[in-house]
Protein backbone atom coordinates (compact mmCIF):
# COMPACT_ATOMS: atom_id res chain seq x y z
CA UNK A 1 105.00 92.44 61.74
CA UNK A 2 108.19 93.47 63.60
CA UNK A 3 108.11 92.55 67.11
CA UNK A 4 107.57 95.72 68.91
CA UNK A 5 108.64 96.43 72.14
CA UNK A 6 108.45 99.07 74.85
CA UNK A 7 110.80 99.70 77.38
CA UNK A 8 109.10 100.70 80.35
CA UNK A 9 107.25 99.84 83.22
CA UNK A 10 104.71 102.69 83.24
CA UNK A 11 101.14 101.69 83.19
CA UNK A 12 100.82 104.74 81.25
CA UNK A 13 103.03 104.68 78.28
CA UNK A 14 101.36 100.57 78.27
CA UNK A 15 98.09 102.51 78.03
CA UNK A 16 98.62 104.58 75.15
CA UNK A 17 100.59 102.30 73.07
CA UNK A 18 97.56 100.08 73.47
CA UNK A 19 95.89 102.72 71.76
CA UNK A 20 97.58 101.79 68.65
CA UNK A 21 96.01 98.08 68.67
CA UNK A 22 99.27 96.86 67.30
CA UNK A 23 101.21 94.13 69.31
CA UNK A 24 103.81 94.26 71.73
CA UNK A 25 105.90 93.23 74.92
CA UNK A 26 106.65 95.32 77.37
CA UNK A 27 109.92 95.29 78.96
CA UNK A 28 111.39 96.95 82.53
CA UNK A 29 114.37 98.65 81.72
CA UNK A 30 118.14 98.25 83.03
CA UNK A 31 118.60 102.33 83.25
CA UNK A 32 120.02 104.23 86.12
CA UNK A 33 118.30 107.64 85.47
CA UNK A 34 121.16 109.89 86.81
CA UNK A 35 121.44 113.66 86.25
CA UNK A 36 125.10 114.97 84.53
CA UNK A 37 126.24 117.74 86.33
CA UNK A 38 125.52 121.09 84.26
CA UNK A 39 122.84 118.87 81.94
CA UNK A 40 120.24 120.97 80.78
CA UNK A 41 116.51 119.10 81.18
CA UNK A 42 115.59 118.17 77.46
CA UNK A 43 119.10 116.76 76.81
CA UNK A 44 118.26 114.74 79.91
CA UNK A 45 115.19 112.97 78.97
CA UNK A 46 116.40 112.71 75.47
CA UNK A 47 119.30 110.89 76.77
CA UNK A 48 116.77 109.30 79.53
CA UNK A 49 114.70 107.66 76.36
CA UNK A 50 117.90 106.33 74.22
CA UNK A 51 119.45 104.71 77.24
CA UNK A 52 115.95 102.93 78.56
CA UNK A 53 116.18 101.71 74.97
CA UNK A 54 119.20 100.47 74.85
CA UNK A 55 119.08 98.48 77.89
CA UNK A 56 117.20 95.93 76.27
CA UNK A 57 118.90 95.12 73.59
CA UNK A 58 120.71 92.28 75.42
CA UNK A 59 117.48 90.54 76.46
CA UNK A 60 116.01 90.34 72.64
CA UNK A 61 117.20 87.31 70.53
CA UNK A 62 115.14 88.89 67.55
CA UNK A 63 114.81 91.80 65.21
CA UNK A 64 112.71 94.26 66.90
CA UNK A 65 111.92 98.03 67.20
CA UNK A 66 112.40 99.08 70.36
CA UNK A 67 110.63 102.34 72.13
CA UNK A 68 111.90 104.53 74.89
CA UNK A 69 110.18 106.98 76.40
CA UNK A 70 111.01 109.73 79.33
CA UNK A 71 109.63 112.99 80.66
CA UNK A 72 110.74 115.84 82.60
CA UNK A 73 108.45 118.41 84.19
CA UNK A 74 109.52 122.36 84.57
CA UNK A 75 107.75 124.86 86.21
CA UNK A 76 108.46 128.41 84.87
CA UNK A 77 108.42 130.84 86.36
CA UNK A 78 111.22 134.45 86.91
CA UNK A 79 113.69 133.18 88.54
CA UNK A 80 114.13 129.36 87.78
CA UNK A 81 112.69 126.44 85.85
CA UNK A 82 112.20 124.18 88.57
CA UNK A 83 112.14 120.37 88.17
CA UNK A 84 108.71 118.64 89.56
CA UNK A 85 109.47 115.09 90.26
CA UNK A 86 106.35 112.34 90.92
CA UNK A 87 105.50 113.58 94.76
CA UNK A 88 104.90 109.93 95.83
CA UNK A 89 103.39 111.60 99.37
CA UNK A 90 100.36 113.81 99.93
CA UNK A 91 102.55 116.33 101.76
CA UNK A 92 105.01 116.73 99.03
CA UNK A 93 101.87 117.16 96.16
CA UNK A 94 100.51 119.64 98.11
CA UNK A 95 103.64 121.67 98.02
CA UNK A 96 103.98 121.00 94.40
CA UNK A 97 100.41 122.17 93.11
CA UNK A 98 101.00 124.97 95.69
CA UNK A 99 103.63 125.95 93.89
CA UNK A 100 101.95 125.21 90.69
CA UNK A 101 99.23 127.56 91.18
CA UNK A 102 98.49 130.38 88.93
CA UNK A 103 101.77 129.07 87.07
CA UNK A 104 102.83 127.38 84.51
CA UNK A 105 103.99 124.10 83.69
CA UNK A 106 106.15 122.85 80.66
CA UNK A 107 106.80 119.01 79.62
CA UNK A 108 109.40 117.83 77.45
CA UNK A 109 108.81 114.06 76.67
CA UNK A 110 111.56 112.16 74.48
CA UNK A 111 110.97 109.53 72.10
CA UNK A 112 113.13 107.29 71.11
CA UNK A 113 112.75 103.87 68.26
CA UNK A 114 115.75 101.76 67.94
CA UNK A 115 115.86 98.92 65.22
CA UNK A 116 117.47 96.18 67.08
CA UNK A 117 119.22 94.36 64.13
CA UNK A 118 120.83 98.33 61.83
CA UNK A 119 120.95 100.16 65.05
CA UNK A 120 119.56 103.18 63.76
CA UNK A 121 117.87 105.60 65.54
CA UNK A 122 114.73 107.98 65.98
CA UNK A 123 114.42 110.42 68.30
CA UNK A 124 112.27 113.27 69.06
CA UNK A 125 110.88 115.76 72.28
CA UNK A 126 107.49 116.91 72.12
CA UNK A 127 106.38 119.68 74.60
CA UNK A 128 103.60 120.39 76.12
CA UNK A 129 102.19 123.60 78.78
CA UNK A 130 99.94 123.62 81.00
CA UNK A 131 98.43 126.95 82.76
CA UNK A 132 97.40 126.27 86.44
CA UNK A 133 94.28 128.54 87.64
CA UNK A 134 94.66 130.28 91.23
CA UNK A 135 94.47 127.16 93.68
CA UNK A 136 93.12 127.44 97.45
CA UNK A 137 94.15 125.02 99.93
CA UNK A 138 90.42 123.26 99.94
CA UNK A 139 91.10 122.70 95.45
CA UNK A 140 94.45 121.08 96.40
CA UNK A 141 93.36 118.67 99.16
CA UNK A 142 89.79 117.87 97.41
CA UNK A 143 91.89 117.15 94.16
CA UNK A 144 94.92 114.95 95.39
CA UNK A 145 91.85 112.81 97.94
CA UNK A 146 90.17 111.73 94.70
CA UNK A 147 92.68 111.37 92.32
CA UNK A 148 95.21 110.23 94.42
CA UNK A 149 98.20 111.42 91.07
CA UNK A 150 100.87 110.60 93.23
CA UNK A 151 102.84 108.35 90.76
CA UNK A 152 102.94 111.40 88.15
CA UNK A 153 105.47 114.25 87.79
CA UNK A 154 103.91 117.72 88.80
CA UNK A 155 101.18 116.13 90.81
CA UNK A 156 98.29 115.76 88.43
CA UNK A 157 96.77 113.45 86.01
CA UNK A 158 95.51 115.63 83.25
CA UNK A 159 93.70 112.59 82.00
CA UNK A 160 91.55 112.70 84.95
CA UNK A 161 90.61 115.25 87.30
CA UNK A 162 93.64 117.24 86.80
CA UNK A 163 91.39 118.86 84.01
CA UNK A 164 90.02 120.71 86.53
CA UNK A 165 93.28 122.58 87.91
CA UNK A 166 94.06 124.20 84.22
CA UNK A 167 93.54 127.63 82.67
CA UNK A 168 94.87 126.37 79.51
CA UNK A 169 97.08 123.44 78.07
CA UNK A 170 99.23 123.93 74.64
CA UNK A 171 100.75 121.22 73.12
CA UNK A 172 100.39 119.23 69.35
CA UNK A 173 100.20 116.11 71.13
CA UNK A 174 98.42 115.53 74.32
CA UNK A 175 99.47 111.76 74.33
CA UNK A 176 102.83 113.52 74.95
CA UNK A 177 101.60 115.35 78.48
CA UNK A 178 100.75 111.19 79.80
CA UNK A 179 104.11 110.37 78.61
CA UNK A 180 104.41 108.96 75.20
CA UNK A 181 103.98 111.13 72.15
CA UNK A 182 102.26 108.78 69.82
CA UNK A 183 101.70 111.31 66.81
CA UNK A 184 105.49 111.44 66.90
CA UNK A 185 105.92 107.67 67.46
CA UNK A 186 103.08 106.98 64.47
CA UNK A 187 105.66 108.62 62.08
CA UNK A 188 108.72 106.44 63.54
CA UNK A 189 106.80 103.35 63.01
CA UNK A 190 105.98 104.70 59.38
CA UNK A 191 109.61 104.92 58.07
CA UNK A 192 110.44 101.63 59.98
CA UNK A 193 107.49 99.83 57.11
CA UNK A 194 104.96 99.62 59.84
CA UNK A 195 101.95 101.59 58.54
CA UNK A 196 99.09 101.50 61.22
CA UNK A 197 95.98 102.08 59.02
CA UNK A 198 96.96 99.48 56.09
């Protein structure tokens, strides 16, 4: 099989790839994630995904596929779509699921697989919503103390207790709200010769 690799250092896109039970390497990439001026989000992390991709390319000695991955959080609302970056502090995910409440949240999560050896490309974004019920103060504290999501954009883990926060979530891939859209990615690997169930 083609040497797979994924460029990232999340413990969450490692975790869902895993899902897969195919093999691969994982790789840190050599991206500077830096907002253009005027860029609108999803061009962002589409352009995120193919450049965490491509920064790679000069460590493999092989043929491989490589897989970039990015996501960008937006909360809608009237007047803006507001970013939500990973809080890293209590204080800051309180003021972010604060925010949150009663709202809504939209993901866009890029996918990219580049064949080392043609350089050709796949890309995708998959999106994914998520309704927030009415939070009170006593929610927001109880929720951050035991799932401490402080690593994640929007300050939840919908994997874990997060659940608890949502009215709704809409999406055709919930792989794609953790951060790699694998139904997407399946496909990729399909035209690339790599069938998964044979």
């Amino acid at each position: 099989m083609t040497p797979l690799i994924l460029a990232s250092s999340s413990s969450y896109r490692k975790e869902l790839l895993e899902r897969l039970q195919i093999p691969f390497v994982q790789m840190t990439p050599d991206f500077r994630e830096v907002p253009a001026k005027g860029e609108a989000p999803l061009d962002m992390v589409l352009r995120y995904a193919i450049g965490k991709a491509q920064s790679v390319l000069h460590a493999l000695d092989r043929h491989s596929l490589i897989i970039g991955s990015d996501q960008v959080a937006l909360l809608l609302d009237e007047s803006s779509n507001a970013v939500l970056d990973k809080p890293l502090t209590h204080a800051k995910a309180v003021q972010q699921l604060r925010r949150c409440s009663g709202g809504t949240v939209l993901f866009h999560t890029a996918l990219c697989l580049l064949n080392s050896t043609t350089g050709s490309m796949q890309s995708s974004v998959s999106d994914y919503r998520v309704s927030f019920r009415h939070l009170s103060t006593t929610d927001i504290d109880s929720y951050l103390y035991k799932d401490t999501p402080y690593d994640c954009a929007g300050s939840f883990r919908a994997e874990g207790l997060g659940i608890a926060l949502f009215t709704e979530m809409a999406g055709t891939d919930p792989s794609s709200l953790i951060g790699l859209p694998l139904i997407s990615l399946v496909g990729m690997l399909r035209s690339e010769g790599i069938k998964l169930l044979e």
